[in-house]
C-alpha atoms as a PDB file:
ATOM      1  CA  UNK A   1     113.790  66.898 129.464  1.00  0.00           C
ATOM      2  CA  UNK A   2     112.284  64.447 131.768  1.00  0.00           C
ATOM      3  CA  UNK A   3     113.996  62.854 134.474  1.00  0.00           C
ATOM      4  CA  UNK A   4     114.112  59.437 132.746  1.00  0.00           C
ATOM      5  CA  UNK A   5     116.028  61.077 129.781  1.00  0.00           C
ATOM      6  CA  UNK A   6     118.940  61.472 132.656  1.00  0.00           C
ATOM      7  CA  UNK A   7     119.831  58.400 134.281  1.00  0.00           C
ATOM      8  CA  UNK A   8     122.233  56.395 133.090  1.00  0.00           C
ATOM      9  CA  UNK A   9     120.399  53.334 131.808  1.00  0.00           C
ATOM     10  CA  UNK A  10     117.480  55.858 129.805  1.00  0.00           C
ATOM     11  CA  UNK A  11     115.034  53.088 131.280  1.00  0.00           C
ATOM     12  CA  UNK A  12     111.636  53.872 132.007  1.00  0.00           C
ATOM     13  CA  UNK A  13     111.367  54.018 135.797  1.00  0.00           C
ATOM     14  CA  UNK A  14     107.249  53.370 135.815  1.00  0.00           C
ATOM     15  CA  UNK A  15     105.768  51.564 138.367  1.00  0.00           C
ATOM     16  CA  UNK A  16     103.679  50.099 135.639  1.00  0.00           C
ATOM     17  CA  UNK A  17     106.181  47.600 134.522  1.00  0.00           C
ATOM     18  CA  UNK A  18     107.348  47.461 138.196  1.00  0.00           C
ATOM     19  CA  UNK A  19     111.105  48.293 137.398  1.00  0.00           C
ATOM     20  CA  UNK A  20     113.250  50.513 139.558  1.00  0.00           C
ATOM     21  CA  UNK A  21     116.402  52.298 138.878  1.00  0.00           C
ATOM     22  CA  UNK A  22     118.838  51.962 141.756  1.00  0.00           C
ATOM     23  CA  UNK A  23     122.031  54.085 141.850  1.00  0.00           C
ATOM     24  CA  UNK A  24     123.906  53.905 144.725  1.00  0.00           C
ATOM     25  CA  UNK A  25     125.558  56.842 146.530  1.00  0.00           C
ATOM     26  CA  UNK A  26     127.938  57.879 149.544  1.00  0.00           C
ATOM     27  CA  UNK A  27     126.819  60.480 151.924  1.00  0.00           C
ATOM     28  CA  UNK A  28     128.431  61.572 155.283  1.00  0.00           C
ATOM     29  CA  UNK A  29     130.498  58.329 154.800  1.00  0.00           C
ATOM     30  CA  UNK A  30     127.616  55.498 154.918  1.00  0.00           C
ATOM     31  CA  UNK A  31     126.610  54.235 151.915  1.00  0.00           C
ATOM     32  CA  UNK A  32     122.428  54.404 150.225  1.00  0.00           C
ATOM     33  CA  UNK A  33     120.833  53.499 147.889  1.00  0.00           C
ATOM     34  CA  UNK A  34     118.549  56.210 145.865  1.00  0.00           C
ATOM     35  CA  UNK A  35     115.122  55.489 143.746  1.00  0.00           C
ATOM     36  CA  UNK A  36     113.714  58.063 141.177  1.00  0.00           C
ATOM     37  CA  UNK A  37     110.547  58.117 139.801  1.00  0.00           C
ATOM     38  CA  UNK A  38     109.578  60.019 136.866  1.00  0.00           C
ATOM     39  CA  UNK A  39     107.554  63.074 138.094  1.00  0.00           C
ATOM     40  CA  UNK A  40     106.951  61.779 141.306  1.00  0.00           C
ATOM     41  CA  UNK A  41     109.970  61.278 143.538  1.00  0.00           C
ATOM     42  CA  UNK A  42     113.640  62.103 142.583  1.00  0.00           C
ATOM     43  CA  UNK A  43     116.256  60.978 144.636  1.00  0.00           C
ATOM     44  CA  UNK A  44     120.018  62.659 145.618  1.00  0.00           C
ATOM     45  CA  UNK A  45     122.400  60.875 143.355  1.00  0.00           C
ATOM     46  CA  UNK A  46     120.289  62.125 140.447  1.00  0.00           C
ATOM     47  CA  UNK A  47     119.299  65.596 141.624  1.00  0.00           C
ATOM     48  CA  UNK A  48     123.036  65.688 141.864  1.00  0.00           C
ATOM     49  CA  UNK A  49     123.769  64.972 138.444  1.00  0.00           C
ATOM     50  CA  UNK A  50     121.273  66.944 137.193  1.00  0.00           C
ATOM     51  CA  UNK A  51     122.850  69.803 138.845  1.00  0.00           C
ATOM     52  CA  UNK A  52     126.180  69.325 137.469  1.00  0.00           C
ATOM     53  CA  UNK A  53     124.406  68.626 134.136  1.00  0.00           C
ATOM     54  CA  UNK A  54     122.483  71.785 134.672  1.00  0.00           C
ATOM     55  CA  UNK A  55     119.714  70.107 133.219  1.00  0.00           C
ATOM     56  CA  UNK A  56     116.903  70.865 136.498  1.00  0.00           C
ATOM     57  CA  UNK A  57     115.117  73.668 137.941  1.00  0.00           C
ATOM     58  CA  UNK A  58     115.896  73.283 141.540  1.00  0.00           C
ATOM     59  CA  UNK A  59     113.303  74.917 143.838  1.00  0.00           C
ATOM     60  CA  UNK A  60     113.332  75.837 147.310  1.00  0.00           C
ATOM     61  CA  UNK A  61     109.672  76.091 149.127  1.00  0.00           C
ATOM     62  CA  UNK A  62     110.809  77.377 152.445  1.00  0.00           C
ATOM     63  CA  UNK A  63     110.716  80.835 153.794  1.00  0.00           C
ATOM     64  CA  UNK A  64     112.970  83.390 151.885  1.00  0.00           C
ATOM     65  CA  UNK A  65     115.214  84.370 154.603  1.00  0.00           C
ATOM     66  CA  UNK A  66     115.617  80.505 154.904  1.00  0.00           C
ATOM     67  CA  UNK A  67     117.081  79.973 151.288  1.00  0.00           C
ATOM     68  CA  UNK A  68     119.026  83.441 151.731  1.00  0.00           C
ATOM     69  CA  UNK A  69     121.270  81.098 154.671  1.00  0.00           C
ATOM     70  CA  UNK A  70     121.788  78.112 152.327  1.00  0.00           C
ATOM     71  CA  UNK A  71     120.272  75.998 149.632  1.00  0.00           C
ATOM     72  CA  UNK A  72     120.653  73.561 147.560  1.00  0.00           C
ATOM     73  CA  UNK A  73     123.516  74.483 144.871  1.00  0.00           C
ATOM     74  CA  UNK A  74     121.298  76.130 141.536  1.00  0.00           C
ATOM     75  CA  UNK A  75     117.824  76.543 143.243  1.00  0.00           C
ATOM     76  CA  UNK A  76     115.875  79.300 143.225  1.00  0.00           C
ATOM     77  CA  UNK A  77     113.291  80.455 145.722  1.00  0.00           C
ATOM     78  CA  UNK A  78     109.814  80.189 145.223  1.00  0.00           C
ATOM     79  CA  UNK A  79     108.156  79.636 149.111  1.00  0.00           C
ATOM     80  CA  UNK A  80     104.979  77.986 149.117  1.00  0.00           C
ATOM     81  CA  UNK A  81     103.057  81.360 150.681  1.00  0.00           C
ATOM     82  CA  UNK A  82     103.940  82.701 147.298  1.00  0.00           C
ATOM     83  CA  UNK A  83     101.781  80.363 145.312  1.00  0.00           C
ATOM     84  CA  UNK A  84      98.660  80.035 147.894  1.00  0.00           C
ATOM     85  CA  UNK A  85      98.651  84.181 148.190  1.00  0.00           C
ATOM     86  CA  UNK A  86      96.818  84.885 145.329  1.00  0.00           C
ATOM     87  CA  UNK A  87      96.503  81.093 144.063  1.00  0.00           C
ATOM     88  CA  UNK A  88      95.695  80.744 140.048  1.00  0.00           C
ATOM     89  CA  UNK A  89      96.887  78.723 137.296  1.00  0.00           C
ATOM     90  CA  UNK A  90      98.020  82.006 135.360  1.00  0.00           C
ATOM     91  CA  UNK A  91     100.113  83.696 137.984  1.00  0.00           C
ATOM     92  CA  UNK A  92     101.539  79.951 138.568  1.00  0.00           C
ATOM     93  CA  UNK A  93     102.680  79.841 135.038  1.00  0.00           C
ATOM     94  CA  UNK A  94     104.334  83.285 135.146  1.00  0.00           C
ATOM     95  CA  UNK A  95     106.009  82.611 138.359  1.00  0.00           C
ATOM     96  CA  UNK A  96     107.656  78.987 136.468  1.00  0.00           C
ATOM     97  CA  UNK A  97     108.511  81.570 133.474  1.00  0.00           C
ATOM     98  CA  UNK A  98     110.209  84.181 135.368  1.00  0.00           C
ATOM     99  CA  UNK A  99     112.454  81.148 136.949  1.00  0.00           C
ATOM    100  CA  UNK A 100     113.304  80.417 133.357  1.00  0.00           C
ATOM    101  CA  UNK A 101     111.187  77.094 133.222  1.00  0.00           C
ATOM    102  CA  UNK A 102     110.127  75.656 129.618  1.00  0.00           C
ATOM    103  CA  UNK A 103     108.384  72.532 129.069  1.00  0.00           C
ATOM    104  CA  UNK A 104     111.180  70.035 128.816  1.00  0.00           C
ATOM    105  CA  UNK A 105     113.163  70.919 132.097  1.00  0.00           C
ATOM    106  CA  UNK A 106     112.574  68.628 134.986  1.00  0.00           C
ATOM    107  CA  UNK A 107     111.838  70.828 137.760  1.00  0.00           C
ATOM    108  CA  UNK A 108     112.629  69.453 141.770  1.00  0.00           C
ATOM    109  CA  UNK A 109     110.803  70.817 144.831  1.00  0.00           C
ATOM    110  CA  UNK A 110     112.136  70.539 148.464  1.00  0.00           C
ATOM    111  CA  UNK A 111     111.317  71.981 151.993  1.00  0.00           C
ATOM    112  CA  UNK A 112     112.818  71.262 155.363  1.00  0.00           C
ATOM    113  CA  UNK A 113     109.861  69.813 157.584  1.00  0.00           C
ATOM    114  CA  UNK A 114     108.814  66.499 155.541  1.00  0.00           C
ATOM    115  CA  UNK A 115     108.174  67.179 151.753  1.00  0.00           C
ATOM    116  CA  UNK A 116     104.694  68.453 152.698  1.00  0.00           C
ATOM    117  CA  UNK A 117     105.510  71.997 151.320  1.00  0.00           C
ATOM    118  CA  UNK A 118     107.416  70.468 148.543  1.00  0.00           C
ATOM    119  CA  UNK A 119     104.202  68.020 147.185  1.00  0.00           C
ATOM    120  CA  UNK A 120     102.191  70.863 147.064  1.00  0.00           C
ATOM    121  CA  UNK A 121     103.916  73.156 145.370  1.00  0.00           C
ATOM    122  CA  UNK A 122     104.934  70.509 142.723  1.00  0.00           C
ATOM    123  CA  UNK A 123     101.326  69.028 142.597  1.00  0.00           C
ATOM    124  CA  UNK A 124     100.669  72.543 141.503  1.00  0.00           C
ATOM    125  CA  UNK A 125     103.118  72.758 139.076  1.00  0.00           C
ATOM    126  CA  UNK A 126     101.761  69.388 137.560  1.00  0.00           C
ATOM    127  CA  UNK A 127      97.903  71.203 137.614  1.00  0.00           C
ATOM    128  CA  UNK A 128      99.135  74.563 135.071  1.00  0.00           C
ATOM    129  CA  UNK A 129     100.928  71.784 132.963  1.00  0.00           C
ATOM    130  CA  UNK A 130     104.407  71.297 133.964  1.00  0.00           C
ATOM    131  CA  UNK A 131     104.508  67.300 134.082  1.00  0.00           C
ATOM    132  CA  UNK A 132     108.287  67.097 135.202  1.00  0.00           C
ATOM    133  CA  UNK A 133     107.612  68.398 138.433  1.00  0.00           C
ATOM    134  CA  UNK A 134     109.368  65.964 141.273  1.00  0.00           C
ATOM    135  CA  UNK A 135     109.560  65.969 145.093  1.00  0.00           C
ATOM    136  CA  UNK A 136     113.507  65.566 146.741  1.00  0.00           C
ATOM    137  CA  UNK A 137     113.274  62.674 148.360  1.00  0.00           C
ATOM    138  CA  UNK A 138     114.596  63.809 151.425  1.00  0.00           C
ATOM    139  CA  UNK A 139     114.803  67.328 153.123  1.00  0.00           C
ATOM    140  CA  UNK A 140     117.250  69.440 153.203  1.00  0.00           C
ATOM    141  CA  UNK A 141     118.508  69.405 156.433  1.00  0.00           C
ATOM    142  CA  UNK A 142     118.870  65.842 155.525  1.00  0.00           C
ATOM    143  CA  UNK A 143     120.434  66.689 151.688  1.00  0.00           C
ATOM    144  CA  UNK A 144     122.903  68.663 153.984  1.00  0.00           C
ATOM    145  CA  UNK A 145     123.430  66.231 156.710  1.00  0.00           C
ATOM    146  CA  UNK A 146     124.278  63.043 153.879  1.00  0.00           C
ATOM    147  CA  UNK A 147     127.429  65.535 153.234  1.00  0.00           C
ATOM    148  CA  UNK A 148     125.874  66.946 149.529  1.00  0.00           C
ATOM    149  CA  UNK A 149     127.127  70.869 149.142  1.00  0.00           C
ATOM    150  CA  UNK A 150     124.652  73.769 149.474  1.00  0.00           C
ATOM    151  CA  UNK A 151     125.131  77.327 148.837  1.00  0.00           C
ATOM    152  CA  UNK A 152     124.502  81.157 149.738  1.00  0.00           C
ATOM    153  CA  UNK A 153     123.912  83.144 146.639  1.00  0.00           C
ATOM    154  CA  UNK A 154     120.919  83.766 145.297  1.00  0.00           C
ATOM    155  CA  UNK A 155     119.985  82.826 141.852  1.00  0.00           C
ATOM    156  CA  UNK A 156     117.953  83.955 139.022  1.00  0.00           C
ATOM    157  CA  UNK A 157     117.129  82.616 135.260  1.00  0.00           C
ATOM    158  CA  UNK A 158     116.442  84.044 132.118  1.00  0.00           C
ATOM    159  CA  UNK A 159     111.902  84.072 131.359  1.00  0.00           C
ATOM    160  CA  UNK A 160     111.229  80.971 129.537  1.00  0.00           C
ATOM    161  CA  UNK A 161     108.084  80.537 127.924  1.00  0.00           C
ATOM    162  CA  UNK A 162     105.437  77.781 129.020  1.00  0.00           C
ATOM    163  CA  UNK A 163     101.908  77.317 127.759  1.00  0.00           C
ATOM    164  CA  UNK A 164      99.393  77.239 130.290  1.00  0.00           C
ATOM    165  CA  UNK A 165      97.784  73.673 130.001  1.00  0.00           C
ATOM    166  CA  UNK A 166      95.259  72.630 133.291  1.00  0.00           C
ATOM    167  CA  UNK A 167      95.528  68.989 133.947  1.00  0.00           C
ATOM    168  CA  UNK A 168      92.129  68.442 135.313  1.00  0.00           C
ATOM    169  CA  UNK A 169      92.674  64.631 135.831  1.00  0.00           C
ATOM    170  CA  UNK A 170      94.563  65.626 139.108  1.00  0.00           C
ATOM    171  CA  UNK A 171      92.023  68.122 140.659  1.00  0.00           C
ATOM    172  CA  UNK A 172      89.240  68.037 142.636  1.00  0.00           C
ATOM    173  CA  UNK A 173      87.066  70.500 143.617  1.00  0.00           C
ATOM    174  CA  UNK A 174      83.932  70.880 146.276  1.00  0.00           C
ATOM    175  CA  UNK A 175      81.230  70.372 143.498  1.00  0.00           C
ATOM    176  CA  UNK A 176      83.526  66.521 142.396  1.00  0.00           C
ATOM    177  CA  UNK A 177      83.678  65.259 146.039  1.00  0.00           C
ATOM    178  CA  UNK A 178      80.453  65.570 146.524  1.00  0.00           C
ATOM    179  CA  UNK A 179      79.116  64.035 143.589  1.00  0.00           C
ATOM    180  CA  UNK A 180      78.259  60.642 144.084  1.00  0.00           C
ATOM    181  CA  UNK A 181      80.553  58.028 142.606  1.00  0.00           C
ATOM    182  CA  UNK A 182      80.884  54.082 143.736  1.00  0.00           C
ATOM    183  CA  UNK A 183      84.226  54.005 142.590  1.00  0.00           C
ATOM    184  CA  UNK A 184      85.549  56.804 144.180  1.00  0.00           C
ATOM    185  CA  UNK A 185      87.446  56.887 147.630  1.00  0.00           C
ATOM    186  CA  UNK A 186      88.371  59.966 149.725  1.00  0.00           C
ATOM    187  CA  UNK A 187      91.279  59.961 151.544  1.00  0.00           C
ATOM    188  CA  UNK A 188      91.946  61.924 154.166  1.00  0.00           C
ATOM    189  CA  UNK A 189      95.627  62.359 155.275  1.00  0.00           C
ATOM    190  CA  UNK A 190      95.375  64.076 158.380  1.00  0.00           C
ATOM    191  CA  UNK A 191      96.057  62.217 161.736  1.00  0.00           C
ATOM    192  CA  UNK A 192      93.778  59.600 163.435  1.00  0.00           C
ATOM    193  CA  UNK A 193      92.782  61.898 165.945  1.00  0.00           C
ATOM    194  CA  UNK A 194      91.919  64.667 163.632  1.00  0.00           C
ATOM    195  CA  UNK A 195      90.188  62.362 161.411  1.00  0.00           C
ATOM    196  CA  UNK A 196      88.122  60.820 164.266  1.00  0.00           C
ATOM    197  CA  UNK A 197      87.284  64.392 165.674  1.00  0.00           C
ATOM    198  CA  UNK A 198      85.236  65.001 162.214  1.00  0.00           C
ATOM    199  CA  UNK A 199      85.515  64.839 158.679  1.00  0.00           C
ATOM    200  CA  UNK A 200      83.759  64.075 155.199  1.00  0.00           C
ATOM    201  CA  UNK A 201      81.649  61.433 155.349  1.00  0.00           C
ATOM    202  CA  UNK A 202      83.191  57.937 153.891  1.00  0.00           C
ATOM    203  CA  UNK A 203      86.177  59.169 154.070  1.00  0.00           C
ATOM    204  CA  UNK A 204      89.567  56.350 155.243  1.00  0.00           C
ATOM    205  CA  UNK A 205      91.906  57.490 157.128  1.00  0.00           C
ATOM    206  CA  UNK A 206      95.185  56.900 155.486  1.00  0.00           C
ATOM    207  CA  UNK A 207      97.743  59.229 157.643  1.00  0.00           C
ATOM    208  CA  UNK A 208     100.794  61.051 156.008  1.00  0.00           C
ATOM    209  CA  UNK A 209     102.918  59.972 158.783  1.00  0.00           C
ATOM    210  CA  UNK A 210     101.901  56.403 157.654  1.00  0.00           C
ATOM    211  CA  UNK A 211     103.701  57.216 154.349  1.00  0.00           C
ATOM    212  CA  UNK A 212     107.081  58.029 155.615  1.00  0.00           C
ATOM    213  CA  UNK A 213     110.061  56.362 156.206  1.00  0.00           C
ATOM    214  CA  UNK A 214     113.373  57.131 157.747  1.00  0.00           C
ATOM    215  CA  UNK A 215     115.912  58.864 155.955  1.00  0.00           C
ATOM    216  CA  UNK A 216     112.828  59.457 153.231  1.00  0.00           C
ATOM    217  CA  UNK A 217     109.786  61.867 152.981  1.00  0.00           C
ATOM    218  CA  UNK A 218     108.023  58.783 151.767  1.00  0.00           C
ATOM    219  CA  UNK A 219     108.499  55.113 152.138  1.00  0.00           C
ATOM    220  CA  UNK A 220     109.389  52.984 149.294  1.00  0.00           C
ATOM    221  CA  UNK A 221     105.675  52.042 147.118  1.00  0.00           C
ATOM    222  CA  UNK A 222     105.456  48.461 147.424  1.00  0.00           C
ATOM    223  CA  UNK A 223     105.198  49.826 150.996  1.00  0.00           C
ATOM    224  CA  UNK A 224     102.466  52.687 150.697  1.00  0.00           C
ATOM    225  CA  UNK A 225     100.673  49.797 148.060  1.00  0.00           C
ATOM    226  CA  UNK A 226     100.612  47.124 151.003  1.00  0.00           C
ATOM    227  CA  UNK A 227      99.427  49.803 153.513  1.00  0.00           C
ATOM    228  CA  UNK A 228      96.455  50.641 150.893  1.00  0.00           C
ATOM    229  CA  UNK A 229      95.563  47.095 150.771  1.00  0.00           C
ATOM    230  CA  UNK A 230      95.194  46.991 154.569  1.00  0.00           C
ATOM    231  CA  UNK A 231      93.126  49.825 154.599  1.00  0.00           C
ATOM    232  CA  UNK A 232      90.850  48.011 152.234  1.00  0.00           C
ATOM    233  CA  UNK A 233      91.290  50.099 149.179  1.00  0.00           C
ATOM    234  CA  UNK A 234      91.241  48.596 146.117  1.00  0.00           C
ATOM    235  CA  UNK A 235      93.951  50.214 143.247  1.00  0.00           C
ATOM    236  CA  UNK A 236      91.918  50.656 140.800  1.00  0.00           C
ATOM    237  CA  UNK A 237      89.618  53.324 142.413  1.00  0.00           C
ATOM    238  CA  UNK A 238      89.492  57.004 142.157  1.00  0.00           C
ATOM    239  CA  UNK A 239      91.271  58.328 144.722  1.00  0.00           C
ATOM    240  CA  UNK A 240      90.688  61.892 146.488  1.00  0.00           C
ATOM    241  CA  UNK A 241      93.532  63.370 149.202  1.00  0.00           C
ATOM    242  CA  UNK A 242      92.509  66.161 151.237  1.00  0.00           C
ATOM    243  CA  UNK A 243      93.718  67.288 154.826  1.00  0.00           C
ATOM    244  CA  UNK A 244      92.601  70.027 157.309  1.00  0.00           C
ATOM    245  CA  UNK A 245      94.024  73.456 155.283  1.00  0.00           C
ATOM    246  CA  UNK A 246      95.917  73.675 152.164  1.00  0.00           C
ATOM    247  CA  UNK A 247      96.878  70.542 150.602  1.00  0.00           C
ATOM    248  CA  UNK A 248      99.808  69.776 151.946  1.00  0.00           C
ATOM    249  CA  UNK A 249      99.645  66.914 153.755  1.00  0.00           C
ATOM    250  CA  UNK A 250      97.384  65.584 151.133  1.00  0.00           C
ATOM    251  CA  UNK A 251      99.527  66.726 148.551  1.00  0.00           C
ATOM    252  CA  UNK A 252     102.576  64.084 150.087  1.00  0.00           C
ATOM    253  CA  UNK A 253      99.975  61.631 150.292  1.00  0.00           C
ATOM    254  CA  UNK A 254      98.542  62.235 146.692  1.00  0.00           C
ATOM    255  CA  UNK A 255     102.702  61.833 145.538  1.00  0.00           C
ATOM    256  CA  UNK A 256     102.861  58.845 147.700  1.00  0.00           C
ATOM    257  CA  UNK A 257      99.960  57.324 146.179  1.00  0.00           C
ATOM    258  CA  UNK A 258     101.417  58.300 142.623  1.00  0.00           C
ATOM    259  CA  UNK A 259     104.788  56.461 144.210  1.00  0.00           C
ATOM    260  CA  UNK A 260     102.659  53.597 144.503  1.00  0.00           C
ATOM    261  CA  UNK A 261     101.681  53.455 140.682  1.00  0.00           C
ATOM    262  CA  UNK A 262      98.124  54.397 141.594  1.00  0.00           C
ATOM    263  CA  UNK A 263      96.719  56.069 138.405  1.00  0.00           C
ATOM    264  CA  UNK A 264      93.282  57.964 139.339  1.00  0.00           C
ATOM    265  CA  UNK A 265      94.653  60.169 141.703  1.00  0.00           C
ATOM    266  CA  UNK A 266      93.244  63.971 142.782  1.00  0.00           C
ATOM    267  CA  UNK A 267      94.072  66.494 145.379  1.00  0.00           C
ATOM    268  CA  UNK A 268      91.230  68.454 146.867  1.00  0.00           C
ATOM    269  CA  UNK A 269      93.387  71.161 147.424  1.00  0.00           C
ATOM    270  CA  UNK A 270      91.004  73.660 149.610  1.00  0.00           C
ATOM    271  CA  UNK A 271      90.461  70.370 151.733  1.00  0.00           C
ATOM    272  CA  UNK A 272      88.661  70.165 154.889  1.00  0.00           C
ATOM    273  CA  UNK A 273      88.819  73.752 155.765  1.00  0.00           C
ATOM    274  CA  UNK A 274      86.859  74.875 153.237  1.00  0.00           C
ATOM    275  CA  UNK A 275      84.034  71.607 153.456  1.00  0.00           C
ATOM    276  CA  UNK A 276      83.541  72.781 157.067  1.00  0.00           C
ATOM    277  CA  UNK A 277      83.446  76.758 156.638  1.00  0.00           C
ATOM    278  CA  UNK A 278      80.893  75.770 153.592  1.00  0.00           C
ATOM    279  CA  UNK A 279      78.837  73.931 156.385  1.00  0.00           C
ATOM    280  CA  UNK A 280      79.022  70.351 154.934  1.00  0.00           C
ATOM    281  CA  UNK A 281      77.798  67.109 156.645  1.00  0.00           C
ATOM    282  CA  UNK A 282      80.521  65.637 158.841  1.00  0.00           C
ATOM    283  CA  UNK A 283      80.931  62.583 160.743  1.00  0.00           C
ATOM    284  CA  UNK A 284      82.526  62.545 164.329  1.00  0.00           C
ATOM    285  CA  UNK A 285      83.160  59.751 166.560  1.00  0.00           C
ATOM    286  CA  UNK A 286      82.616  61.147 170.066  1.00  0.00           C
ATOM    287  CA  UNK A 287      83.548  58.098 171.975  1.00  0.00           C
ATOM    288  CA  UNK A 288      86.496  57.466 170.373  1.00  0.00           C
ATOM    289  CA  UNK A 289      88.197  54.782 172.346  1.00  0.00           C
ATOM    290  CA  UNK A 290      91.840  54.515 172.626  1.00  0.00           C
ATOM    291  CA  UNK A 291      92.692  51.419 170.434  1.00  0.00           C
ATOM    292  CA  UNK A 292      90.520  54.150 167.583  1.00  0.00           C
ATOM    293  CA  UNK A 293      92.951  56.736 168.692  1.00  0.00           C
ATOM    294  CA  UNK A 294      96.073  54.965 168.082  1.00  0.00           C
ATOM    295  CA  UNK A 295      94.509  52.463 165.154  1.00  0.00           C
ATOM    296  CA  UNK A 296      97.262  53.537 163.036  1.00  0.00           C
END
C-alpha cells in the first residue's frame, strides 16, 4: 500500500499539484515538523506509524554487525554491499521476496552517513519494479538522537512474491549518455573539486552536499528547485546523476531531484568510474582558480 494510502488526510502528497502534508512531531523534547513524499522521501512521524501499523518494510543499508547493535524497530538488514556484489535485477527481486516484500507494501531505506547508501539501494528497488520504495529522511543516528526507539533483535519475514518489472525510465546506461540529445543534462553530484579535476563532458556540477539540509538528508524541494534554477537548468529536461563509483551520491541527488517534482530523471549507476576505466573523453580544468574551487 503506498505511503499516501497512510497518512491521515489520504491526500496526494505530489509535487505536481504543489501540496504538502505536514504532521508535526516531538523528538528529544523540541518540536518538528515532518514532510513525506510518495516514493521519494518519508519522514519520522509517518515511518512511525507505519511501524505501529505494521504496514512498511523497514530496511537497514548499513553493515550487518551495525544493525546486529540496534535498528530501527521492524527492519531488516539488507547492506548495500549485498546488492552491488553480484548486482542484477533478478537476484534484487529475490532478495525483496525473501524479506517478505509484495507489491503493495511501502518499503523505507536508511543508513547512518547521509542517505547516500539509502538512495541507492531504494533507487534500485524502484529499477526491478518496486515503486514504494522511500528514503528516511534523516539517519539513524539522528532517528535515535530525536528520542524514536530502536531495537536489537534481528528480524525475518515470510517470502512474498513480486514480479520482476524493469523501470527503464529511471536508468541510464554508457551507450544513453553518450548518445546525443539537446534536451538532456548530466549531472554530476560529486564535489566541485572532483568535478573540476575531470569529468564527462557538459556535464553541471550540482553537488550532493548542495542538497542537504540540517536535521535532513535533503533539503526541502522548493529549495533543491531554486538551486536548479541557479545552475541554469531548466525542469523540463532529461536529467542524468552520476558520481565517481557506485551511484550513491548520485542516487541522493537523483531522489532530491525527484523531491523537487522533476519528472525525467535517470541514475547512471556505474557512473564515472566506469566512463574513465572505458577510456572516455573528459574535460579537466587545470588552472582551476580558487573562487572555481569553492563556486559552490
Amino acid at each position: 500500500m503506498p505511503l499516501r494510502l497512510i497518512l491521515k488526510s489520504k491526500r496526494s502528497l505530489s509535487m505536481d499539484s504543489q501540496k504538502k502534508e505536514t504532521l508535526s512531531g516531538k523528538g528529544s523534547g523540541v518540536e518538528s515538523e515532518y514532510h513525506s513524499t510518495p516514493d521519494t522521501v518519508c519522514d519520522v512521524k509517518t515511518l512511525s506509524v507505519l511501524i505501529r501499523k505494521k504496514n512498511v518494510r523497514v530496511v537497514d543499508v548499513r553493515k550487518e554487525e551495525e544493525y546486529a547493535k540496534e535498528h530501527i524497530p521492524g527492519a531488516v538488514s539488507v547492506p548495500l554491499a549485498r546488492i552491488l556484489e553480484k548486482e542484477s535485477p533478478a537476484r534484487c527481486i529475490e532478495l525483496l521476496q525473501d524479506i517478505g516484500v509484495n507489491e503493495d507494501l511501502p518499503v523505507v531505506t536508511y543508513d547512518d552517513t547521509f542517505g547516500a547508501l539509502a538512495a541507492r539501494v531504494a533507487w534500485t528497488f524502484q529499477y526491478i519494479g518496486h515503486q514504494h520504495s522511500s528514503i528516511l529522511e534523516v539517519t539513524f543516528s539522528q532517528w535515535k538522537n530525536m528520542g524514536f526507539p530502536t531495537e536489537k533483535k534481528s528480524n525475518s519475514y515470510k517470502w512474498q512474491p513480486h514480479p520482476l518489472k524493469i523501470n527503464q525510465s529511471i536508468y541510464a546506461d554508457l551507450a544513453y549518455v553518450e548518445k546525443a540529445s539537446s534536451n538532456k543534462v548530466l549531472v554530476d553530484s560529486r564535489e566541485r573539486l572532483n568535478f573540476l579535476s575531470e569529468h564527462i563532458p557538459e556535464a553541471v556540477n550540482v553537488p550532493y552536499t548542495m542538497l542537504r539540509a540540517d536535521g535532513r538528508v535533503l533539503s526541502k524541494g522548493d529549495d533543491i528547485r531554486r538551486l536548479l534554477q541557479n545552475r541554469g537548468i531548466d525542469e523540463n529536461s532529461e536529467l542524468v546523476t552520476y558520481c565517481g563509483s557506485v551511484g550513491t551520491l548520485s542516487g541522493l541527488v537523483y531522489y532530491g531531484l525527484k523531491l523537487a517534482g522533476l519528472k525525467n530523471v535517470r541514475l547512471y549507476a556505474r557512473s564515472f568510474k566506469e566512463w574513465k576505466a572505458l577510456g572516455k573523453p573528459k574535460t579537466e580544468f587545470k588552472d582551476a582558480n580558487y573562487w572555481d574551487l569553492s563556486a559552490e
